[in-house]
Protein backbone atom coordinates (compact mmCIF):
# COMPACT_ATOMS: atom_id res chain seq x y z
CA UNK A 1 23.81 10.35 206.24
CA UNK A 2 23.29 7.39 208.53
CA UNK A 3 21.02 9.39 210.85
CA UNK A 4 18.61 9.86 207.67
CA UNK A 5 19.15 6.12 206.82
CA UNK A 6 18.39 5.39 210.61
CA UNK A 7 15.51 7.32 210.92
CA UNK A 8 13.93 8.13 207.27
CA UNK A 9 14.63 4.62 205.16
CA UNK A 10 16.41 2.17 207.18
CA UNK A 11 15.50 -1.03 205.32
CA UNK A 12 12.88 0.14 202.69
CA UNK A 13 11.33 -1.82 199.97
CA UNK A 14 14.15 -0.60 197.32
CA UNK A 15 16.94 -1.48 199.55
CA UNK A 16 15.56 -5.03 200.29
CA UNK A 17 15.05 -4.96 196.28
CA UNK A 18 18.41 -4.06 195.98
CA UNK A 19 20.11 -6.84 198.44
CA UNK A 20 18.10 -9.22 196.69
CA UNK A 21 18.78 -7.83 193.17
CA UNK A 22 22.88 -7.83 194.02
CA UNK A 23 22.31 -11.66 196.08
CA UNK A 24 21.47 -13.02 193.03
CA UNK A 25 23.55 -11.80 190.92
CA UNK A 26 26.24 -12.85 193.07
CA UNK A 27 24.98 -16.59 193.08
CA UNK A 28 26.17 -16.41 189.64
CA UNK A 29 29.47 -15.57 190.57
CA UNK A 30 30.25 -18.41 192.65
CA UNK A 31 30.32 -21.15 189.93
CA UNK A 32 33.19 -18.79 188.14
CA UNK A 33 35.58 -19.04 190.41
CA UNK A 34 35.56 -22.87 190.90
CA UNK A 35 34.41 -24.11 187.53
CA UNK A 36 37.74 -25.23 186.24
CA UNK A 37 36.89 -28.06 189.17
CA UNK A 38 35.04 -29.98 186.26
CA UNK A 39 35.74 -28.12 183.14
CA UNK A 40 39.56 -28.81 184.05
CA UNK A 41 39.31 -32.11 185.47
CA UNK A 42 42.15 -34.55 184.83
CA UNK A 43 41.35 -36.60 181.92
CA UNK A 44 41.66 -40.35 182.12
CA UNK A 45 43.51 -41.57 178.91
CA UNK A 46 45.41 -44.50 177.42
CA UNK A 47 47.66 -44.70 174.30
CA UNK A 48 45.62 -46.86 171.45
CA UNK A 49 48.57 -48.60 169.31
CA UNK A 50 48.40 -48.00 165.87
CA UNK A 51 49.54 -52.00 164.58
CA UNK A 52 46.73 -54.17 163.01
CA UNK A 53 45.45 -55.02 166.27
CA UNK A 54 45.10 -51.20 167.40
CA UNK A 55 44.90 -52.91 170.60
CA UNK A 56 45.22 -50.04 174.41
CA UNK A 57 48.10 -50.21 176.15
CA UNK A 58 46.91 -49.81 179.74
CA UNK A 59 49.48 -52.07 181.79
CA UNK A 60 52.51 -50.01 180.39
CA UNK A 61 53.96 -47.00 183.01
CA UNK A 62 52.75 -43.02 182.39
CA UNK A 63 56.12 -42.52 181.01
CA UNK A 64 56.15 -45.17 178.37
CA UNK A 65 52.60 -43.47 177.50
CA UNK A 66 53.37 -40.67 176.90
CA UNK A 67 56.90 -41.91 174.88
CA UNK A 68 54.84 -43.50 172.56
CA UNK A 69 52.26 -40.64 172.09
CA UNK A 70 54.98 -38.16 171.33
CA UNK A 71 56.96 -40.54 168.85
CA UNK A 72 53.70 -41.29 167.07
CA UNK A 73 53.14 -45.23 167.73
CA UNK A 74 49.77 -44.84 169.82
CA UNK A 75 47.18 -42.51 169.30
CA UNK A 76 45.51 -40.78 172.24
CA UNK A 77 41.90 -42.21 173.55
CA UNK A 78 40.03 -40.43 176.59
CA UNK A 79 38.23 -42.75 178.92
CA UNK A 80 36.23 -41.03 181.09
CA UNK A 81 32.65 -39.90 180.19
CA UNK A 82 32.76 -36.65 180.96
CA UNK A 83 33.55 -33.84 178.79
CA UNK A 84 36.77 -31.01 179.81
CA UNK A 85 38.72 -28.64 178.10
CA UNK A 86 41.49 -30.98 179.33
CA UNK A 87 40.48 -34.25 176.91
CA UNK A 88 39.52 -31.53 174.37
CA UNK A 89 42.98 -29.43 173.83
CA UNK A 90 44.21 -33.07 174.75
CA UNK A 91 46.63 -31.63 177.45
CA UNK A 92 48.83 -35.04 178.55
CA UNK A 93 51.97 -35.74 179.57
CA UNK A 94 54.30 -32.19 179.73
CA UNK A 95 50.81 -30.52 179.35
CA UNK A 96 49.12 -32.14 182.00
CA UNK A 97 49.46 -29.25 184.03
CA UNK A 98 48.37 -26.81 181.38
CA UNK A 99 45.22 -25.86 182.90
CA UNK A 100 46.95 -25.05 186.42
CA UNK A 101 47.79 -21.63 184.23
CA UNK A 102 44.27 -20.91 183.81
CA UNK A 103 43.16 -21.23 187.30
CA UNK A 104 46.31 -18.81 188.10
CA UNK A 105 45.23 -16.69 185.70
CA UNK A 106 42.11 -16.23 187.06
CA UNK A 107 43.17 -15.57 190.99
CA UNK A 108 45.79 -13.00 189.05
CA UNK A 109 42.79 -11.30 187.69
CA UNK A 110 40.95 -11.38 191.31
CA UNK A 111 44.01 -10.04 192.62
CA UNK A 112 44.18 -7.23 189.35
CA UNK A 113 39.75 -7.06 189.65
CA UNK A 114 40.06 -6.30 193.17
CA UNK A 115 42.44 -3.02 193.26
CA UNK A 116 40.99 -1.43 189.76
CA UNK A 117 37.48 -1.69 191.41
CA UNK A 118 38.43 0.07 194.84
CA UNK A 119 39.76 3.46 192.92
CA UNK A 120 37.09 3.12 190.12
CA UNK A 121 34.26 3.18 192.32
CA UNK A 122 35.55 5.55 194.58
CA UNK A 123 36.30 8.13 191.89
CA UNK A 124 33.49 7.64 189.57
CA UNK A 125 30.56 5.70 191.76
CA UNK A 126 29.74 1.96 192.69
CA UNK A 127 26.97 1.57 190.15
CA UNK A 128 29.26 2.47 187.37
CA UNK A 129 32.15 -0.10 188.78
CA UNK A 130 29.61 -2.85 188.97
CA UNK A 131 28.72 -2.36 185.46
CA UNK A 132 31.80 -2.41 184.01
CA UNK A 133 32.47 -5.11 186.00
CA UNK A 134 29.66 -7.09 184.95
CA UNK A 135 30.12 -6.87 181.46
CA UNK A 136 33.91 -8.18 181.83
CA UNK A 137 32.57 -11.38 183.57
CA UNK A 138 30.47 -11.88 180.62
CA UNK A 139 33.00 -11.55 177.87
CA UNK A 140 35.31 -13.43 179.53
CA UNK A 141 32.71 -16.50 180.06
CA UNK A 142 31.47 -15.91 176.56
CA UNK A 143 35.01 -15.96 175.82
CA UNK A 144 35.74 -19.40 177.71
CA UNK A 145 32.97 -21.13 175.58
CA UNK A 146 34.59 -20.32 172.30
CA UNK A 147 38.16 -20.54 173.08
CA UNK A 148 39.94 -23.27 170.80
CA UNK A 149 43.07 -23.54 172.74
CA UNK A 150 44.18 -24.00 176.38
CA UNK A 151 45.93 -20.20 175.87
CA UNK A 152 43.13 -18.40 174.88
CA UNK A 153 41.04 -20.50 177.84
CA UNK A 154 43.35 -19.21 180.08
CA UNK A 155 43.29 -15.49 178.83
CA UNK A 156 39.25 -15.67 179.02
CA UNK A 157 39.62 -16.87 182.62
CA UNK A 158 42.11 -13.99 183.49
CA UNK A 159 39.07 -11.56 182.31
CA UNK A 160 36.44 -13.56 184.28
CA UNK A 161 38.43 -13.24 187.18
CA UNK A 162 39.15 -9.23 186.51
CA UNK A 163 35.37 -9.11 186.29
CA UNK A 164 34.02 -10.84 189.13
CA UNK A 165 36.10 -9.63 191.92
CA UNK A 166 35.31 -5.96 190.51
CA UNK A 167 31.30 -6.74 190.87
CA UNK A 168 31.77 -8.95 194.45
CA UNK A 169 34.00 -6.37 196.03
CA UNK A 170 31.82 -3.08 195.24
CA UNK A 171 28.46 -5.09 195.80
CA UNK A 172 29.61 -5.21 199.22
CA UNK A 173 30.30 -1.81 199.74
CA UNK A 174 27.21 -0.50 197.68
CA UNK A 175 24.90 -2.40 200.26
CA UNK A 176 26.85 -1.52 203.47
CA UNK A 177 26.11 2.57 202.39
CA UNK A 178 22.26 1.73 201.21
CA UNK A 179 21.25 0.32 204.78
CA UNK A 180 21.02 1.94 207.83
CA UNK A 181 23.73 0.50 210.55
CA UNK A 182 21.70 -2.12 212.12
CA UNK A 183 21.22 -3.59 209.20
CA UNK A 184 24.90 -3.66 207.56
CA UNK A 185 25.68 -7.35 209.45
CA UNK A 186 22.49 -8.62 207.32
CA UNK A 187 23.07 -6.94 203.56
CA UNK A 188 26.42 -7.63 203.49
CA UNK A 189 25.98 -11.74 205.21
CA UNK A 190 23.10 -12.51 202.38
CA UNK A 191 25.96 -11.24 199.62
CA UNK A 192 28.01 -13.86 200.86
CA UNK A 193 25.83 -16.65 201.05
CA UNK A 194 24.36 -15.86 197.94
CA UNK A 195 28.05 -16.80 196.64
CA UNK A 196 28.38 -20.14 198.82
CA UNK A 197 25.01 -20.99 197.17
CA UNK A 198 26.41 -20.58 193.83
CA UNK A 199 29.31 -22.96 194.33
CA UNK A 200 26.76 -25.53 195.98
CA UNK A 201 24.51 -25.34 192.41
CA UNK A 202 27.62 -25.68 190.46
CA UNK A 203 28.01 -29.44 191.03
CA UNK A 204 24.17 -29.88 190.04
CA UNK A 205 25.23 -27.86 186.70
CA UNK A 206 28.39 -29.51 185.65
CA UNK A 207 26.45 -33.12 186.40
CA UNK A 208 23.72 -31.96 184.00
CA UNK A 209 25.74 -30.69 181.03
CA UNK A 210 28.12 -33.64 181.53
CA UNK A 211 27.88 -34.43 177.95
CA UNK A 212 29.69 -31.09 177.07
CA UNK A 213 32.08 -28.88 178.99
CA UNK A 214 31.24 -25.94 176.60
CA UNK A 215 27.35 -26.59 177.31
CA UNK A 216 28.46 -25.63 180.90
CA UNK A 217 29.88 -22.72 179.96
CA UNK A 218 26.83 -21.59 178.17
CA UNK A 219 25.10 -22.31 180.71
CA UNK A 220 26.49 -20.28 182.98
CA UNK A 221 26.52 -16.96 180.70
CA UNK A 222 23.11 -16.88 180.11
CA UNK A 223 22.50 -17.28 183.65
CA UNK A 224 25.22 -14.11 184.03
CA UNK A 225 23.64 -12.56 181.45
CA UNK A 226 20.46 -12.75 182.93
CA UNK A 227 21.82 -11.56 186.73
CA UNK A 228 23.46 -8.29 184.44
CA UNK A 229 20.35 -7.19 182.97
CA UNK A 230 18.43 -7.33 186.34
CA UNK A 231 21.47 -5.87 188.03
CA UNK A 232 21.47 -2.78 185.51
CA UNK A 233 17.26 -2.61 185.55
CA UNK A 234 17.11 -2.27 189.53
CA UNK A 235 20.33 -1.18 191.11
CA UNK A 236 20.33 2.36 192.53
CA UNK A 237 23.51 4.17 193.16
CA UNK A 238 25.12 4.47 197.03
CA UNK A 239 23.78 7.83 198.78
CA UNK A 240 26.91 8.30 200.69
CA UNK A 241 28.64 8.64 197.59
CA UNK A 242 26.38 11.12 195.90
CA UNK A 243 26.75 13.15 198.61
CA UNK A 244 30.31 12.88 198.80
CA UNK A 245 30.36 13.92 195.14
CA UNK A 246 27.93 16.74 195.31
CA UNK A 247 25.33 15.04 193.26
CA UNK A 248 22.64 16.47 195.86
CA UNK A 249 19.69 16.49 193.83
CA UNK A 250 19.90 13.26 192.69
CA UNK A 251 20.55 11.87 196.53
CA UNK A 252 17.04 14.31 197.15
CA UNK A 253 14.68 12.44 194.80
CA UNK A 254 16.00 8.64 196.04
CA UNK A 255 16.01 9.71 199.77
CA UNK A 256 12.72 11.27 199.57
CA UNK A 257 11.43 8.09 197.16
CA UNK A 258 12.62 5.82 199.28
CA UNK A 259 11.23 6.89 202.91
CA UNK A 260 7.75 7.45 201.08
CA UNK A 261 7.62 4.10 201.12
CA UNK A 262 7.31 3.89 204.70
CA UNK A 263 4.76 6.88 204.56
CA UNK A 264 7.99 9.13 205.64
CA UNK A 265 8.63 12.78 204.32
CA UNK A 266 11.91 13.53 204.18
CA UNK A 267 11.91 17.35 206.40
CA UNK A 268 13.18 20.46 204.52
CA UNK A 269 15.62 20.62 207.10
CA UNK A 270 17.54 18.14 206.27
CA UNK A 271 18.20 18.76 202.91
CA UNK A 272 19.48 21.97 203.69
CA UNK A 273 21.93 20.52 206.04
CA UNK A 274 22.64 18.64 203.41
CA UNK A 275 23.65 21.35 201.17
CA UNK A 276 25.63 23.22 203.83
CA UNK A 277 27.59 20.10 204.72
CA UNK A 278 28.21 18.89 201.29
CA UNK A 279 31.69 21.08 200.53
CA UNK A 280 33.14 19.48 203.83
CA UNK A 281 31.63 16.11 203.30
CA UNK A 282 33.12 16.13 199.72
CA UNK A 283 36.66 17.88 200.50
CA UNK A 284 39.12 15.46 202.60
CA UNK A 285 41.70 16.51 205.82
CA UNK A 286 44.49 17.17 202.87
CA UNK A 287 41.82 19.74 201.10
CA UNK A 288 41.71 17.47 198.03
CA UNK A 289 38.57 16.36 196.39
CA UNK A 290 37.78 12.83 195.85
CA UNK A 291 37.97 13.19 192.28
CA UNK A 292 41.24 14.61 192.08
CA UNK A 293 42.63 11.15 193.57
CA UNK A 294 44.19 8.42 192.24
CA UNK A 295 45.16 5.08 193.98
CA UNK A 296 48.14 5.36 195.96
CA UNK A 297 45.94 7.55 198.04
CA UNK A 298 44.06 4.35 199.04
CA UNK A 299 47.37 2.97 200.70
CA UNK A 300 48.69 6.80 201.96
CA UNK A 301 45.67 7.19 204.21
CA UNK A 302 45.77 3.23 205.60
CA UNK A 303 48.97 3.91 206.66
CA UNK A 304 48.93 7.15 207.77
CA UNK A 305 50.20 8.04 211.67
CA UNK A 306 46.76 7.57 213.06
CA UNK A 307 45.60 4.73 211.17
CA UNK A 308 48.83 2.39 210.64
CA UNK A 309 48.53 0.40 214.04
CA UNK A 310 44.77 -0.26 212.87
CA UNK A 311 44.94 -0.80 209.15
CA UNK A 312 48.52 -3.24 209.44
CA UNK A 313 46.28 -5.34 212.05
CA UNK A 314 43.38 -5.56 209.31
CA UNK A 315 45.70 -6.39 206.59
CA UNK A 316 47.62 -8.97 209.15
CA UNK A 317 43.64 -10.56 209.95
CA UNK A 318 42.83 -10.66 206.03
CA UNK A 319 46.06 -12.23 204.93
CA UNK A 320 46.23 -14.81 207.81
CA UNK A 321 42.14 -16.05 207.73
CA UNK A 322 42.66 -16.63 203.78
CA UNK A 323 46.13 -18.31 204.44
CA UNK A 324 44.44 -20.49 206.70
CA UNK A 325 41.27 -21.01 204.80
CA UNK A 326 42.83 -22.71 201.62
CA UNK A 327 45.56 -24.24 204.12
CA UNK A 328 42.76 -25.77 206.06
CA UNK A 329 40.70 -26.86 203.17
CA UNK A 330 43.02 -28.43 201.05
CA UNK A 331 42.34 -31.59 203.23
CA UNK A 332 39.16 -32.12 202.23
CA UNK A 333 40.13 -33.89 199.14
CA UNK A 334 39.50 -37.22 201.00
CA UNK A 335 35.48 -36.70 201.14
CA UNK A 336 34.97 -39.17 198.62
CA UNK A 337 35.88 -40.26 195.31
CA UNK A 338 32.48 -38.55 193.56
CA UNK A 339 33.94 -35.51 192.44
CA UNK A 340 30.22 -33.79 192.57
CA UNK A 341 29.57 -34.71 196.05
CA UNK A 342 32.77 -33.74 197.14
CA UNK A 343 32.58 -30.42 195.91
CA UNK A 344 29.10 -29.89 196.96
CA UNK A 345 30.24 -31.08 200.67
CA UNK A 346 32.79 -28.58 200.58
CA UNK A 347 30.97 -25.70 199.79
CA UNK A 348 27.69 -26.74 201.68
CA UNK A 349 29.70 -26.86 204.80
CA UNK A 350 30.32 -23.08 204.82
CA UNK A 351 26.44 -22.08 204.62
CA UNK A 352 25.68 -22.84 208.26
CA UNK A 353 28.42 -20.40 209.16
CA UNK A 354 27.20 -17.70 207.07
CA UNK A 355 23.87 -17.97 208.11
CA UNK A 356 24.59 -18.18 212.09
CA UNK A 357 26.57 -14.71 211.71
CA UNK A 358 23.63 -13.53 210.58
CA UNK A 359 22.62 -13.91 213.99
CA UNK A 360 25.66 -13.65 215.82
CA UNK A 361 25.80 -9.50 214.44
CA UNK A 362 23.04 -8.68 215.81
CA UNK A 363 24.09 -9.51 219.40
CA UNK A 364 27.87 -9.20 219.22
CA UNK A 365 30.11 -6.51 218.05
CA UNK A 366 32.00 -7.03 214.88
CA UNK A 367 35.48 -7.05 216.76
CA UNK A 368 34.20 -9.74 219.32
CA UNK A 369 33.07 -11.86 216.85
CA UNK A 370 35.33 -11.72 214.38
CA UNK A 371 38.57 -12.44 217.78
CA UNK A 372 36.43 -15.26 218.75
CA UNK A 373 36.04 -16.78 214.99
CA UNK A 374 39.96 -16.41 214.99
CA UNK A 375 40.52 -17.92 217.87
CA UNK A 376 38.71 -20.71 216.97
CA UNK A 377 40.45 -21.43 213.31
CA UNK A 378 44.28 -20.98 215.02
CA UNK A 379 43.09 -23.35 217.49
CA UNK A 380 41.82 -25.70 214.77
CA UNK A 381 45.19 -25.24 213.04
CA UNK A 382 47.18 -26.26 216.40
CA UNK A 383 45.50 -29.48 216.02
CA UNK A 384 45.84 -30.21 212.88
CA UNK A 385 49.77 -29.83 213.64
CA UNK A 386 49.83 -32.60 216.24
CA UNK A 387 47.20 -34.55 213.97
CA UNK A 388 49.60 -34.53 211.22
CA UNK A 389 52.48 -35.44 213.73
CA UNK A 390 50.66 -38.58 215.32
CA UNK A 391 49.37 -39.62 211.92
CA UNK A 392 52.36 -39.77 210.12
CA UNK A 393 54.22 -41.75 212.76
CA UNK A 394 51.54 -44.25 211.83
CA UNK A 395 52.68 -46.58 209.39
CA UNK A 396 50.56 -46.87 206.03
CA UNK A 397 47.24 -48.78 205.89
CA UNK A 398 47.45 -48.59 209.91
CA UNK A 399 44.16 -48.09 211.71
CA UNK A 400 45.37 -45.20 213.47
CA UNK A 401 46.59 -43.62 210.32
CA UNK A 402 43.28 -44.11 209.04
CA UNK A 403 41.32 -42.42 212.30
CA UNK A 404 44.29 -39.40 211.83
CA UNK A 405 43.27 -39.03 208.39
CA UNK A 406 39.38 -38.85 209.82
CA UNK A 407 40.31 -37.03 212.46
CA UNK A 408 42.26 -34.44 210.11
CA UNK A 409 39.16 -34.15 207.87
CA UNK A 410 36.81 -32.90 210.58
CA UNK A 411 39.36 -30.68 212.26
CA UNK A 412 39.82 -29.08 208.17
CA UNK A 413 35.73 -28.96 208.05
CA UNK A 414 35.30 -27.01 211.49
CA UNK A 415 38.48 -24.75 210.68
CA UNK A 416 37.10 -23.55 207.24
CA UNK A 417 33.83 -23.09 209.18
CA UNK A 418 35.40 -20.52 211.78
CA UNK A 419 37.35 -19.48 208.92
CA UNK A 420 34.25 -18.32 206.05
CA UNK A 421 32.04 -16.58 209.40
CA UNK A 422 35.54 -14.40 210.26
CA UNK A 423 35.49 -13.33 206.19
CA UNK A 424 31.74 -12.57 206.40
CA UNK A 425 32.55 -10.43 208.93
CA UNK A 426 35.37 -9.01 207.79
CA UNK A 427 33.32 -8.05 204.33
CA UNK A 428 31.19 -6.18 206.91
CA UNK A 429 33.50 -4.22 209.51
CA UNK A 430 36.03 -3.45 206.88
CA UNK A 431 34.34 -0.73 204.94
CA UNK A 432 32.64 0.40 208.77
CA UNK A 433 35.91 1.41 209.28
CA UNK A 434 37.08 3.44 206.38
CA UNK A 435 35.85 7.09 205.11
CA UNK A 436 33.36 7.51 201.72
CA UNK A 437 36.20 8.08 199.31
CA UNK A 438 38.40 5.42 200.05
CA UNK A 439 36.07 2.48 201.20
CA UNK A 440 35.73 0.15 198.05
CA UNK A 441 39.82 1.21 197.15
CA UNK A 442 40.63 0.06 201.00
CA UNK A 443 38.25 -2.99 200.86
CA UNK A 444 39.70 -3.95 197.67
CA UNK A 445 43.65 -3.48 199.17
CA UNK A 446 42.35 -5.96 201.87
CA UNK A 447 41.31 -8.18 199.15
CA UNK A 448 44.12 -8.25 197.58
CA UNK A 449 46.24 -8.86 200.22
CA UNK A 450 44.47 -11.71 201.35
CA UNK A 451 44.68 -13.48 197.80
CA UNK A 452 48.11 -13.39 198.63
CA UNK A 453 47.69 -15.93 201.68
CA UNK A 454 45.57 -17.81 199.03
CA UNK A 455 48.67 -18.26 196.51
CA UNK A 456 51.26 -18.94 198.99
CA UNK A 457 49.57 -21.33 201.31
CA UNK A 458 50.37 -24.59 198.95
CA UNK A 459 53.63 -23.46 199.16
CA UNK A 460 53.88 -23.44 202.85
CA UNK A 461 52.05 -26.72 202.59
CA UNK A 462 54.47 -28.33 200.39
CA UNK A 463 56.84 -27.47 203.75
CA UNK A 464 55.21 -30.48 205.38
CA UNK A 465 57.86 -32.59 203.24
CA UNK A 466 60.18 -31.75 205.55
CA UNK A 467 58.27 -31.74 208.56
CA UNK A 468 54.67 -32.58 208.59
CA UNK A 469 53.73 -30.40 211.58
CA UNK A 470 55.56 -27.04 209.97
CA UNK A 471 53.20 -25.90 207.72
CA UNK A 472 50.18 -25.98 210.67
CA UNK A 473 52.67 -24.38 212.85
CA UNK A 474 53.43 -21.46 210.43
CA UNK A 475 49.29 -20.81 210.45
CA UNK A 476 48.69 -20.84 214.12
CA UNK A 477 51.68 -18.29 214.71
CA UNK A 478 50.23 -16.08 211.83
CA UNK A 479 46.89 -16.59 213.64
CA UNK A 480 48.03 -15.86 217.28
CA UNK A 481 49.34 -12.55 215.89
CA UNK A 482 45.77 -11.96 214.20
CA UNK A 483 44.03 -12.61 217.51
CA UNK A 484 46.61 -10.26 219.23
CA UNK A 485 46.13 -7.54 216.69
CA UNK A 486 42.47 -7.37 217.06
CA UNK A 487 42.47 -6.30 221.14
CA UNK A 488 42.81 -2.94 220.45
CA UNK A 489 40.55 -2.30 216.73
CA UNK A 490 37.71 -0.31 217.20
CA UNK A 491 34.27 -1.74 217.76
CA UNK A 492 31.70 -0.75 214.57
CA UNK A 493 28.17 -1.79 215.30
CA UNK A 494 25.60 0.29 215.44
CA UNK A 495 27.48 3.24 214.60
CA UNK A 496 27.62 5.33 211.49
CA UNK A 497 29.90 4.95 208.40
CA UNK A 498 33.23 7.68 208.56
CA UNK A 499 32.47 10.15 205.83
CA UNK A 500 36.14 11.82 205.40
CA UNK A 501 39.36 10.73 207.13
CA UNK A 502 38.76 12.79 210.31
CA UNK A 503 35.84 10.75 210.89
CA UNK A 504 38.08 7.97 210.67
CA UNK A 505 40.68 8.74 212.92
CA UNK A 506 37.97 9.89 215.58
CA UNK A 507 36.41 6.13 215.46
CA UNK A 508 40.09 4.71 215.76
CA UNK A 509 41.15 6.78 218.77
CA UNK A 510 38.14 6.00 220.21
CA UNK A 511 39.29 2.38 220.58
């Protein structure tokens, strides 16, 4: 199939339709999963006393606050201007952390969006997953605008979550089997900026529906809605897995469509090869057919004898760069006091990154670049553990504490700029690696996984209590063992996509 991609329809006008098509729909995404930034932003309140004076108590402690809101002598004011579900369900006090839930919820339904998508696009196609995916993002952000209590907010974020990590993960693997090979590094690099460029417009959003969180929220379906419909008008389904399903005719009439448009006729030939290979394309080593599987399979061929050493260095890399990532960037909360330009800094700083591996894939192999990146971010994180060291030796208000706390801030900026090129990467030599009926299913493990590293890393921060050097040393020994593991993974570029699991363990012994 990549030969005919190579040589027919490598990067027609439908397949650059489609990359766009999917990019922007994926822009849309990116607000989702950090929106609770604003919408759940810590109210600023005081208790309003209820004599003849009604007169704020502002000089009294938090506790005595919230003593007298829960006895009933003070009635609860908001101060800030802006508008959050938080001064709306009027979560204070024991509920102050109420809306912690509904940012858990969502990563939960990442974690859940990521594993239903890998087996559900694998057994019955990518453009099917994406569409069912798409319209759970929308209910749940429809959803999150009506919602009249912080439970129901949290159960529409759970479905936004299932939703979005069900489009983002088989978007990625729908455009790395439209494109021929040399063009994988670019589809897959756009996908991902696309998504860093949603979370940069997000701050422009939430400053210009201020007035209402639930404004915001509308906002942001219609602009889903809008990516959907697009989405459903122009996205085409992946030809390696028509052929891996025996859907042969249909494969015909979009291979033959598509190299017309580079004046191409697809030969005779090579449909008939086609139609002689498509019983061993479609049947795996085991003699089962991909729609007889279910998803344990997914984790039975990753760690089968010829593919564990490979696939528990993968998972390792995906776990530790997303460990790492969040462990890096929660430092960044000291860009400023503007919650709007902080947030934009944050997620501007990963677009040069993205963009440069653009570059940096079509001159360097996946595995190179992807060692290198890691080397860089556990290098980053072995000086942020001697940073942290120094700077808390420092006494308070010091200058030096002051330069460590600079000092810190760059080292977190140029770690979770290592840190996003290594995922871009990843999201392209991951499904290189894996066969046709298990690539979104094993993409979506990986996924997984790595939210994992993403849960537990403010746990492993909160270890700095005891030592403020431990948690940085806990990352750069989980990234010295990432850079180990990837000496001896197989090098991807340039070369076609496994079809079965044969295929697969041929490119890993080949390492």
């Amino acid at each position: 199939m990549d030969d005919i991609l190579r040589d027919f329809c490598p990067f027609t006008y439908y397949q650059k339709r489609l990359t766009i098509v999917l990019g922007l729909a994926t822009v849309a995404l990116g607000p989702q999963a950090a929106l609770l930034v604003f919408v759940g932003a810590p109210a600023t309140w005081s208790c309003k006393s209820d004599d003849i004076n009604g007169r704020s108590l502002h000089n009294i402690s938090a506790e005595e606050r919230c003593s007298r809101y829960d006895d009933g002598s003070c009635t609860l004011v908001f101060e800030n201007q802006l508008s959050t579900a938080t001064g709306e369900f009027g979560l204070v006090c024991e509920h102050e952390t109420d809306t912690g839930y509904a940012q858990s919820l969502y990563f939960v339904g990442m974690l859940v969006g990521s594993w239903v998508a890998g087996w559900s696009s694998d057994l019955y196609g990518r453009r099917n997953a994406i569409l069912i995916g798409g319209c759970l993002t929308l209910l749940g952000s429809s959803w999150t605008t009506l919602c009249s209590s912080i439970w129901s907010f949290a159960a529409s974020r759970f479905l936004a979550g299932v939703g979005s990590m069900w489009m983002g993960v088989t978007f990625n693997v729908l455009l790395s089997e439209s494109v021929a090979p040399s063009h994988r590094g670019l589809v897959t690099t756009i996908v991902n900026v696309a998504f860093s460029v949603g979370l940069c417009i997000l701050p422009l959003l939430a400053h210009l529906f201020a007035a209402s969180w639930r404004y915001l929220m509308t906002a942001l379906s219609i602009w889903g809605l809008i990516g959907f419909v697009f989405v459903w008008m122009f996205m085409s389904e992946s030809p390696h897995w028509l052929l891996m399903s025996n859907q042969l005719t249909q494969l015909e009439t979009m291979l033959t469509r598509w190299a017309a448009t580079r004046g191409k006729t697809l030969p005779e030939k090579i449909v008939q090869k086609l139609s002689v290979g498509k019983d061993k394309v479609a049947v795996d080593d085991d003699g089962s057919s991909p729609q007889s599987r279910d998803p344990s399979v997914t984790l039975t061929a990753l760690l089968s004898a010829g593919m564990r050493r490979v696939s528990l260095a993968m998972l390792w890399t995906w776990f530790t760069l997303c460990m790492m990532y969040y462990g890096l960037s929660l430092h960044m909360e000291g860009l400023g006091s503007n919650r709007y330009i902080s947030f934009f800094l944050m997620s501007a700083v990963e677009l040069p990154s993205l963009l440069l591996v653009i570059i940096g894939l079509k001159y360097i192999g996946r595995k190179t670049a992807i060692f290198w990146c890691l080397v860089c971010t556990t290098i980053f994180s072995g000086m942020s553990m001697f940073v942290a060291q120094e700077g808390s030796s420092a006494s308070p208000g010091s200058h030096y504490s002051t330069t460590a706390a600079n000092l810190q801030l760059a080292i977190s900026i140029c770690g979770k700029f290592t840190a996003s090129a290594a995922f871009s990467i990843l999201y392209t030599y991951t499904p290189e690696l894996l066969p046709t009926a298990i690539r979104t299913s094993g993409l979506g493990f990986c996924v997984v996984i790595s939210r994992i590293g993403a849960i537990i890393s403010p746990f492993i921060l909160n270890l700095g209590h005891a030592h403020p050097a431990l948690p940085y040393v806990i990352f750069t020994v989980f990234g010295v063992g990432s850079c180990l593991g990837m000496f001896r993974m197989p090098e991807t570029k340039d070369k076609g996509l496994p079809e079965t699991l044969h295929d697969m363990h041929r490119l890993v012994s080949s390492s």
